[in-house]
C-alpha atoms as a PDB file:
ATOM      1  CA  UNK A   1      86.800  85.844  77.994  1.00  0.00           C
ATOM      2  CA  UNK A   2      90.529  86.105  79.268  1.00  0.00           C
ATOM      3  CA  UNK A   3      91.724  87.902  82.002  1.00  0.00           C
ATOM      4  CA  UNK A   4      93.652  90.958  81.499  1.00  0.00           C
ATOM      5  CA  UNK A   5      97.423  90.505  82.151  1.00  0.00           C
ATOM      6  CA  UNK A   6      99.923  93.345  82.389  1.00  0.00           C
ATOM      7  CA  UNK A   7     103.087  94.034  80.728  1.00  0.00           C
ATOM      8  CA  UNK A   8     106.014  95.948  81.447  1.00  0.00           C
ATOM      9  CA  UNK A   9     105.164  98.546  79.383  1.00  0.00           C
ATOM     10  CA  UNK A  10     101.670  99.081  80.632  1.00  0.00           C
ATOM     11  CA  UNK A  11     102.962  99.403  84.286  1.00  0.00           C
ATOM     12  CA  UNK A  12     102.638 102.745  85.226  1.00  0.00           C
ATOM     13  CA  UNK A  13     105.163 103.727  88.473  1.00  0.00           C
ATOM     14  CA  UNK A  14     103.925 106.120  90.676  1.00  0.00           C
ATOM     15  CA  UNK A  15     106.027 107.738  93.363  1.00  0.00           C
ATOM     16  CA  UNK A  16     105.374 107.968  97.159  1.00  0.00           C
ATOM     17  CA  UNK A  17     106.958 110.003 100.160  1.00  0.00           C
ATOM     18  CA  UNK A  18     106.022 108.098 103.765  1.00  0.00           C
ATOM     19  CA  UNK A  19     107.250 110.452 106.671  1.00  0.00           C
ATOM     20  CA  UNK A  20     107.975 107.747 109.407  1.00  0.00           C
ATOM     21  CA  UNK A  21     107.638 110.311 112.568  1.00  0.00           C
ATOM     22  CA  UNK A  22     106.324 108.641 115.035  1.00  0.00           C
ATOM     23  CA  UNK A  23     105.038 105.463 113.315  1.00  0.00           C
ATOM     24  CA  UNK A  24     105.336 102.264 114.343  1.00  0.00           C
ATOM     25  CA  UNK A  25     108.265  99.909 112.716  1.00  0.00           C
ATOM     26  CA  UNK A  26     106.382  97.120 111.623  1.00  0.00           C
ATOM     27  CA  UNK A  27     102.973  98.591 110.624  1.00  0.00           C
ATOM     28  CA  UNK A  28     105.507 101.538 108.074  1.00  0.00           C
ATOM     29  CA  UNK A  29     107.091  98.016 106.854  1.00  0.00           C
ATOM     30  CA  UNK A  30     103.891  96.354 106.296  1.00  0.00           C
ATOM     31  CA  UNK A  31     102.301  99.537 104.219  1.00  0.00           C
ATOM     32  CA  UNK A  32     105.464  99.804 102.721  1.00  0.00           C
ATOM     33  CA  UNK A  33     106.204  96.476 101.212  1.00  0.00           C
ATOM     34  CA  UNK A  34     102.553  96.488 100.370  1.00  0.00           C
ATOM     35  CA  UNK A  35     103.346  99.452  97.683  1.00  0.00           C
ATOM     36  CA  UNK A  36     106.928  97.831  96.707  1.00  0.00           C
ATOM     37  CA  UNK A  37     105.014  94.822  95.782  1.00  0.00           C
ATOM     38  CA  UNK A  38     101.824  95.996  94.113  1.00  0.00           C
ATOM     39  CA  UNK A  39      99.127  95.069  96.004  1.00  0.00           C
ATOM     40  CA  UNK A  40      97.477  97.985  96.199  1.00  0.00           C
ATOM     41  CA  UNK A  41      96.530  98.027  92.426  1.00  0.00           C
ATOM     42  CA  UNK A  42      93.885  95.657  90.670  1.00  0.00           C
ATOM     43  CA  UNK A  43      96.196  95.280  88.127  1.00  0.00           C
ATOM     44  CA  UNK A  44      98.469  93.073  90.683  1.00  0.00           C
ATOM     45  CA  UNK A  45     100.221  89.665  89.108  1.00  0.00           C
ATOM     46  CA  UNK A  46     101.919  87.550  92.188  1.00  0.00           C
ATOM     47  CA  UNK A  47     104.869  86.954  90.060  1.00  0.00           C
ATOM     48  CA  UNK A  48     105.148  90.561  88.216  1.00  0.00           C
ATOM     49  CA  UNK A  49     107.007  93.588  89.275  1.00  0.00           C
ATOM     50  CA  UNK A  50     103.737  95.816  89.399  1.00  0.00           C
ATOM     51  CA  UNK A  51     104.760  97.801  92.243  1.00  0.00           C
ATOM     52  CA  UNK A  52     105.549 101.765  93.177  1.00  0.00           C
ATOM     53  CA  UNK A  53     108.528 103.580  94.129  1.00  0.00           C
ATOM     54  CA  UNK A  54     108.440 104.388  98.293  1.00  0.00           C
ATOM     55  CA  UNK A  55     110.852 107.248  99.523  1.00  0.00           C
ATOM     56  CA  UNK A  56     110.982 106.986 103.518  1.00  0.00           C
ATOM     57  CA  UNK A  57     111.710 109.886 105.264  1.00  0.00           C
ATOM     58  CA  UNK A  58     112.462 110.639 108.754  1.00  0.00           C
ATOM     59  CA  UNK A  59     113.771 106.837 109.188  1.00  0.00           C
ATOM     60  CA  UNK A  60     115.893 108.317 112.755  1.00  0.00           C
ATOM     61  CA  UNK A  61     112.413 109.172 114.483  1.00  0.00           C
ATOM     62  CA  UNK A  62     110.370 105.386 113.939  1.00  0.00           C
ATOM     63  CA  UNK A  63     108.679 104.074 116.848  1.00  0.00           C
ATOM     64  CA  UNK A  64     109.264 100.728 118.323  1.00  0.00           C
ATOM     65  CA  UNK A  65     106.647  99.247 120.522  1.00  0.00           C
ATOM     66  CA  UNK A  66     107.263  97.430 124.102  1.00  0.00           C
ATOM     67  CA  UNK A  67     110.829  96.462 124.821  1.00  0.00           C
ATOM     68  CA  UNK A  68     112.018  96.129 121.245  1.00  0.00           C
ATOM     69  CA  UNK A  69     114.503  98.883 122.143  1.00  0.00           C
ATOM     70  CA  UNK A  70     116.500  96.743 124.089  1.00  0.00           C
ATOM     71  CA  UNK A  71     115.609  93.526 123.133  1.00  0.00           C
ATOM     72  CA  UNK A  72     115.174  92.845 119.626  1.00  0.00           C
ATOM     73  CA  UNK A  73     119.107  92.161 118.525  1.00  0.00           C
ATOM     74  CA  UNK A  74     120.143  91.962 114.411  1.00  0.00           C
ATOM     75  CA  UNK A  75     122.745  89.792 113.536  1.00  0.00           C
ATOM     76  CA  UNK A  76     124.675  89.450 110.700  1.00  0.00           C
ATOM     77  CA  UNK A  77     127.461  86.596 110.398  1.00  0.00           C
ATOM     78  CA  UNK A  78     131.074  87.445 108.622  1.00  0.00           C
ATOM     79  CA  UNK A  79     131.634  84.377 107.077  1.00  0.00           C
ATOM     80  CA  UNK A  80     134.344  83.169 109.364  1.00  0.00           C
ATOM     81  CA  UNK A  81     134.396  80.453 112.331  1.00  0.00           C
ATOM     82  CA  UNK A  82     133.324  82.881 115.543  1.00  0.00           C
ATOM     83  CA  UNK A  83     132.209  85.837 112.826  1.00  0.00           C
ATOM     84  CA  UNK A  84     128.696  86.281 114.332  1.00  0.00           C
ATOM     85  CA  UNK A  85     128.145  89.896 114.792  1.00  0.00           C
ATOM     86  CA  UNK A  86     125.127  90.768 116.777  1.00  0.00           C
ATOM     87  CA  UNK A  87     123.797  94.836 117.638  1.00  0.00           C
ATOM     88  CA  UNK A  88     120.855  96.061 119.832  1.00  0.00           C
ATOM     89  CA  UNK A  89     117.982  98.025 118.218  1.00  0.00           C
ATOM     90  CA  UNK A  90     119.154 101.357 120.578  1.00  0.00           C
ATOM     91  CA  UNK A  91     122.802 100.875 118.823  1.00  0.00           C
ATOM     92  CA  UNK A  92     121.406 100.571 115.492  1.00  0.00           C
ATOM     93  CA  UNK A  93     119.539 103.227 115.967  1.00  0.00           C
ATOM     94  CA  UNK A  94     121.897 105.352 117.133  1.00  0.00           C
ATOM     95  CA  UNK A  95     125.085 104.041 113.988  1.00  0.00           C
ATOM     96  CA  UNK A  96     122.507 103.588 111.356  1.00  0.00           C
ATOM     97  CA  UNK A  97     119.021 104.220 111.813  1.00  0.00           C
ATOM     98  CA  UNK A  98     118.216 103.739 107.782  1.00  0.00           C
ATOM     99  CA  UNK A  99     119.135 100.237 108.116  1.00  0.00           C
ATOM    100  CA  UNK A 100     116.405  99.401 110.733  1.00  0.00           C
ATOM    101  CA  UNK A 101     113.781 100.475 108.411  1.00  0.00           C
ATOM    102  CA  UNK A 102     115.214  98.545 105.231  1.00  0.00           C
ATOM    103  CA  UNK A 103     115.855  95.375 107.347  1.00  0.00           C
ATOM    104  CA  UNK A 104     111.974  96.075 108.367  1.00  0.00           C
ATOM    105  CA  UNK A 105     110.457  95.869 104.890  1.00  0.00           C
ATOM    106  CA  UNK A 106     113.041  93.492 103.453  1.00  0.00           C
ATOM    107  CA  UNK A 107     111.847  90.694 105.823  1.00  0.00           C
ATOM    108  CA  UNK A 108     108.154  91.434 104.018  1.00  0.00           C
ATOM    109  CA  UNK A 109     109.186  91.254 100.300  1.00  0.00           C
ATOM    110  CA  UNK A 110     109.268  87.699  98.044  1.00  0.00           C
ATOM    111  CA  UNK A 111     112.847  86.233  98.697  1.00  0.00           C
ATOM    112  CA  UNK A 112     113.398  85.568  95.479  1.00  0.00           C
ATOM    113  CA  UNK A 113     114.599  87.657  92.262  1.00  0.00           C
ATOM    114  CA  UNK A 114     111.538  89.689  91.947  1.00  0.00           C
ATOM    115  CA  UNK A 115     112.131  90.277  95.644  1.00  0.00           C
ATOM    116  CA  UNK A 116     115.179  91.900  95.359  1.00  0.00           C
ATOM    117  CA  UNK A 117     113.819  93.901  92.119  1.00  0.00           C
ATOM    118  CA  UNK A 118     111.153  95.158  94.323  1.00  0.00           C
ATOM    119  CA  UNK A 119     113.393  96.325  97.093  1.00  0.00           C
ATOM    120  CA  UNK A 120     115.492  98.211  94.721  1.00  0.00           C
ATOM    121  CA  UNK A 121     112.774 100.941  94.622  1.00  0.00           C
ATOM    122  CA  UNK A 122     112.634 101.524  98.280  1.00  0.00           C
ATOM    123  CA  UNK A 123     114.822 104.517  99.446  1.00  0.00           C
ATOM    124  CA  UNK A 124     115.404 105.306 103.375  1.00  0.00           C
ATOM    125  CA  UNK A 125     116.905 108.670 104.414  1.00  0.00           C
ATOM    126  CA  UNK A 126     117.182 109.516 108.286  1.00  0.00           C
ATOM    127  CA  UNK A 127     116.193 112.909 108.110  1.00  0.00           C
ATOM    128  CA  UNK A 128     113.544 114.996 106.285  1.00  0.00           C
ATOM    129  CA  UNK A 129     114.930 115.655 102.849  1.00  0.00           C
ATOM    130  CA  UNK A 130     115.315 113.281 100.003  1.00  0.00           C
ATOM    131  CA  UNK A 131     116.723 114.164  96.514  1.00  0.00           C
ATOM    132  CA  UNK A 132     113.584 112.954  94.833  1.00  0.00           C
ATOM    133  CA  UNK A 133     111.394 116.025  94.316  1.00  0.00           C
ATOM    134  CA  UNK A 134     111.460 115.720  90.670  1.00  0.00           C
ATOM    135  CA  UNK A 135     109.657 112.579  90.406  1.00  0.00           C
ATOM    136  CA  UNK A 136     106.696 114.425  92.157  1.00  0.00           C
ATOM    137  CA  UNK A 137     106.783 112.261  94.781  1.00  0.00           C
ATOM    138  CA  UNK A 138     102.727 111.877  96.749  1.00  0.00           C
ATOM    139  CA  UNK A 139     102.230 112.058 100.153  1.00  0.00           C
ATOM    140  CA  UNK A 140     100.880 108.947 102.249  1.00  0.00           C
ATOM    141  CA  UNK A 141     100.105 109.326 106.091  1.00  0.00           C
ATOM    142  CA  UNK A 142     102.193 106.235 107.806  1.00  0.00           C
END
């Protein structure tokens, strides 16, 4: 008997809406990535694309626990000799509060190819609306 493997055409995508009021960064990452990636169907190939779409909303009002606020720092580097940029989680939060969440669930995908396939069908907004009401988007508690 063989095992059943999935194609691309048998994939079926669903859509979800995660409002991420009051939830806790790394736990919204965590249930997150787990839907980018799959996991959450028995159909789920390590090294296949099986996963959902995930539309965050609300990205501004995410929780961080303990000090994270002022002490978890995200640096990026320029490219250049002396180019290393580095911004607290309050001024991140405060420029661009999207990116928190997508650097969040990023860190919890594959870093590979499929990784970056996966991440593609994440979408962050800061506030409550997102243009994706035709996709019929279900509602998951964070």
């Amino acid at each position: 008997m063989s095992t059943p493997f999935p194609s691309s055409k048998d994939i079926a995508r669903s859509w979800f809406v995660i409002n991420a009021e009051g939830a806790v960064l790394g736990r919204l990452a965590t249930k997150t990535a787990r839907l980018l990636m799959g996991k959450h169907k028995p159909g789920y190939t390590p090294f296949l694309d099986t996963g959902d779409h995930v539309v965050i909303v609300n990205a501004e009002k995410v929780r961080m626990t303990g000090n994270k606020e002022t002490q978890k720092v995200y640096r990026r580097h320029s490219g250049y000799p002396g180019g290393l940029v580095e911004v607290q989680a309050r001024k991140m939060r405060a420029t661009r509060p999207i990116r928190i969440v997508e650097l969040a669930v990023q860190g919890m995908l594959p870093k590979t190819k499929l990784g970056k396939q996966m991440y593609r069908k994440l979408n962050v907004y800061a506030g409550p609306k997102h243009p994706h009401q035709a996709q019929k988007p279900v509602e998951i508690p964070a």
